[in-house]
Each structure stands twice: as C-alpha cells, then as structure tokens.
C-alpha atoms as a PDB file:
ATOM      1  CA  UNK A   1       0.000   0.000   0.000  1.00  0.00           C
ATOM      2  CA  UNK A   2       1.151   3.629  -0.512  1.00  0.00           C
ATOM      3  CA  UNK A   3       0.368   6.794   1.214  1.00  0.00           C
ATOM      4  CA  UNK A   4      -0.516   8.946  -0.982  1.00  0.00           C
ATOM      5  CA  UNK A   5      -1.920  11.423   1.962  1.00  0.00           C
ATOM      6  CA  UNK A   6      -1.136  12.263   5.346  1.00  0.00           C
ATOM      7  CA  UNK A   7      -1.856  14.875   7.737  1.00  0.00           C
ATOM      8  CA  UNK A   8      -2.484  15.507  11.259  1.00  0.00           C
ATOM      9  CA  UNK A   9      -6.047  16.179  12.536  1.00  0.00           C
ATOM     10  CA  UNK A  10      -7.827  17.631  15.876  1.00  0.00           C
ATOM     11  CA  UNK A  11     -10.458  15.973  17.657  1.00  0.00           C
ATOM     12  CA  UNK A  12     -13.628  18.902  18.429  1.00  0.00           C
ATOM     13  CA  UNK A  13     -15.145  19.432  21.440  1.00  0.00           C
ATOM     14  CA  UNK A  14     -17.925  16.967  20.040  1.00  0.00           C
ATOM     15  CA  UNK A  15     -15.839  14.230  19.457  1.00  0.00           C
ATOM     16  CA  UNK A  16     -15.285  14.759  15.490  1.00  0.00           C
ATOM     17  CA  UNK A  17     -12.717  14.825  12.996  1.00  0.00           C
ATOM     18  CA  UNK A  18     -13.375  16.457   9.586  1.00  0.00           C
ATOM     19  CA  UNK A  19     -12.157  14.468   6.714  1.00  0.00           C
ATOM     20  CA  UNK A  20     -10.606  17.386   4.317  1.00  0.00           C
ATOM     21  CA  UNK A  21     -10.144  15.826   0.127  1.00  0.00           C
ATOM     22  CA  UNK A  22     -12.291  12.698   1.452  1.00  0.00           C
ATOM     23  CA  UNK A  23     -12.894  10.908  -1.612  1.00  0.00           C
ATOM     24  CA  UNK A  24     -16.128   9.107  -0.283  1.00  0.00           C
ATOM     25  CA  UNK A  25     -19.153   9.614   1.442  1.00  0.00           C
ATOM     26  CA  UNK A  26     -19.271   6.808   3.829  1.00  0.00           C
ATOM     27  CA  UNK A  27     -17.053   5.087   5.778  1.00  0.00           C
ATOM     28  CA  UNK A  28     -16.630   1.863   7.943  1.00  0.00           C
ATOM     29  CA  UNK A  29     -15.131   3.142  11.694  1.00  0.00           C
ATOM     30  CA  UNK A  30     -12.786   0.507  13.241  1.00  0.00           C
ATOM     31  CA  UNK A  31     -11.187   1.656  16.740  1.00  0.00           C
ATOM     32  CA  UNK A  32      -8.537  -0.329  18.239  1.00  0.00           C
ATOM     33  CA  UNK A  33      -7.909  -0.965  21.804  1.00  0.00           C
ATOM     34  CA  UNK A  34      -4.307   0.276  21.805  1.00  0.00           C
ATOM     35  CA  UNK A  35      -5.704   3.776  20.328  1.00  0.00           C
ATOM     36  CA  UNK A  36      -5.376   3.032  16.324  1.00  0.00           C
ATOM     37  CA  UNK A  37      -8.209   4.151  14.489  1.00  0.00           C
ATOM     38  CA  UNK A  38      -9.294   2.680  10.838  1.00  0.00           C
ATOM     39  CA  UNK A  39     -11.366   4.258   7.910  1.00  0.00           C
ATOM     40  CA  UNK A  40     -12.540   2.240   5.181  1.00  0.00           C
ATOM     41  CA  UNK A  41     -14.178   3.573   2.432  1.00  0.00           C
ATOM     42  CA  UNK A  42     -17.679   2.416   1.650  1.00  0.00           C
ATOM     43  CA  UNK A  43     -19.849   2.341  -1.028  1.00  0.00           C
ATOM     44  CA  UNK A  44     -23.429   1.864  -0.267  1.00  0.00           C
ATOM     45  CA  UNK A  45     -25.846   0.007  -2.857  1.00  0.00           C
ATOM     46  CA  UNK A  46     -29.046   1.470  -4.034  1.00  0.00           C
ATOM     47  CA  UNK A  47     -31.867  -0.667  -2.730  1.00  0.00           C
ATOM     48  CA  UNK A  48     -33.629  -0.766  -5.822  1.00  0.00           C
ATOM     49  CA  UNK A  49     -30.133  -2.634  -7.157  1.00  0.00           C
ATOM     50  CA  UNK A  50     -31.450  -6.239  -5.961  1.00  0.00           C
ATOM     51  CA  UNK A  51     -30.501  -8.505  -8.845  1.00  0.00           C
ATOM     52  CA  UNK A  52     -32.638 -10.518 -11.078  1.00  0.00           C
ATOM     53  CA  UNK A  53     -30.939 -13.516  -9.769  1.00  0.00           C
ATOM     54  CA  UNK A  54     -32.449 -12.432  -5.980  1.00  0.00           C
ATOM     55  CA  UNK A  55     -35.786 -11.381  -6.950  1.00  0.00           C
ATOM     56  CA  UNK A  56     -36.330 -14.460  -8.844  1.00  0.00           C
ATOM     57  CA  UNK A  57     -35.181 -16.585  -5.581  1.00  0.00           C
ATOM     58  CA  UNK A  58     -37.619 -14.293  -3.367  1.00  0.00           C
ATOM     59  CA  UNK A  59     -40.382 -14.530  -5.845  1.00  0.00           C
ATOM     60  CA  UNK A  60     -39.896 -18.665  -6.014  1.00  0.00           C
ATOM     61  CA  UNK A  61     -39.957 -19.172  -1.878  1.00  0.00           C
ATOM     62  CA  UNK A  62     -42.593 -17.077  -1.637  1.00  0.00           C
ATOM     63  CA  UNK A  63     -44.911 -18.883  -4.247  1.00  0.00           C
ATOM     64  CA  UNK A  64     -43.594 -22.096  -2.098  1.00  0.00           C
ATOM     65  CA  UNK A  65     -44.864 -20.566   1.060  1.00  0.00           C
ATOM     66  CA  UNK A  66     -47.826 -19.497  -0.231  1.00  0.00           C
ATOM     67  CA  UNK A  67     -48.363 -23.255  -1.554  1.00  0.00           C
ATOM     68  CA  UNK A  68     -47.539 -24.679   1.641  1.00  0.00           C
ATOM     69  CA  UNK A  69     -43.936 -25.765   0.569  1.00  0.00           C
ATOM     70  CA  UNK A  70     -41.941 -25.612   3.477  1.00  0.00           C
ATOM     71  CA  UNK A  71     -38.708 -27.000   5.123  1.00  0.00           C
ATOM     72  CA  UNK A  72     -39.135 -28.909   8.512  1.00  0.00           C
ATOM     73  CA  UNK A  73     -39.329 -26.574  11.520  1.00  0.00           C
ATOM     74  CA  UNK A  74     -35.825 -26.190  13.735  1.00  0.00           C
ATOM     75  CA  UNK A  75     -35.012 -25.130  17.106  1.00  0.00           C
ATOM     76  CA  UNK A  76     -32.747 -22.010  16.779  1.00  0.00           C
ATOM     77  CA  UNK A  77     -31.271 -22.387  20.532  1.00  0.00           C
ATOM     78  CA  UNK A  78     -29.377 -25.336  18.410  1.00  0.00           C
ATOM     79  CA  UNK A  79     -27.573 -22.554  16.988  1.00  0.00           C
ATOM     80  CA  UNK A  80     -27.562 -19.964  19.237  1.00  0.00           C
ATOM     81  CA  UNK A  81     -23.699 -20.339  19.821  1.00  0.00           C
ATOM     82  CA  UNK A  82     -23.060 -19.340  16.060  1.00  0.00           C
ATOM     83  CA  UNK A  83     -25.174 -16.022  15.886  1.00  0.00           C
ATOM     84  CA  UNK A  84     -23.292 -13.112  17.016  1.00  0.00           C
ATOM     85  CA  UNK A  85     -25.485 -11.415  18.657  1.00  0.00           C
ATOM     86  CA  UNK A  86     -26.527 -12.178  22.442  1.00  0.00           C
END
C-alpha cells in the first residue's frame, strides 16, 4: 500500500474529525484498543439494485410458502452459539 496522503487532525469538542479531500461519502469506523483508528471507504448500494438472480429466488420461496412448501421446523437455541449477537 502507498500513502498517498497524510496529515495531522484535531479531535472537536464533540468528538469529530473532519475528513478534508475525502474521496467518499461513507465510511466503515474501526477503533482499536491500543488507540489506532481505521477508515474504510464504503460504497453503499441502491436498494432498488437487488438482482434478477435475488428477486427471482424471493419470488420462487414465496410462491412455495404461499403453496404450503416448506422446510421442517428447527429449534434455533441449536444454533444460538453461532449467531453473534446475544
């Protein structure tokens, strides 16, 4: 990776840092426990960009739901360990 920008920058009074020549709009906030600080850049998606692929997928499980088609029923406390989330 090269630098190709680097300057020093002041916390405010509310806790911000302005971003001067920020090339992006949004950006993912990673803050270390040693004091580092990370900004990725982000580009969001535009919710009506859902391809055909997906809607087609959507559109078949719901006709299966609506006919009755369904998977057999599972306990989700037999995954409970893998969601991250308490």
């Amino acid at each position: 990776m090269k630098v190709v920008a680097e300057r020093d920058v002041r916390v405010d009074s509310k806790k911000r840092v302005t971003l001067t020549g920020a090339e992006y709009e949004h950006y993912r906030m990673s803050r270390y426990d040693d004091g580092r600080i990370l900004l990725e850049p982000r580009v969001l998606r535009v919710p009506d960009a859902i391809s055909r692929l997906t809607l087609s997928h959507v559109d078949e499980a719901m006709t299966n739901l609506s006919a009755g088609v369904a998977g057999d029923e599972f306990d989700l406390d037999e995954v409970r360990d893998l969601i991250d989330e308490p």
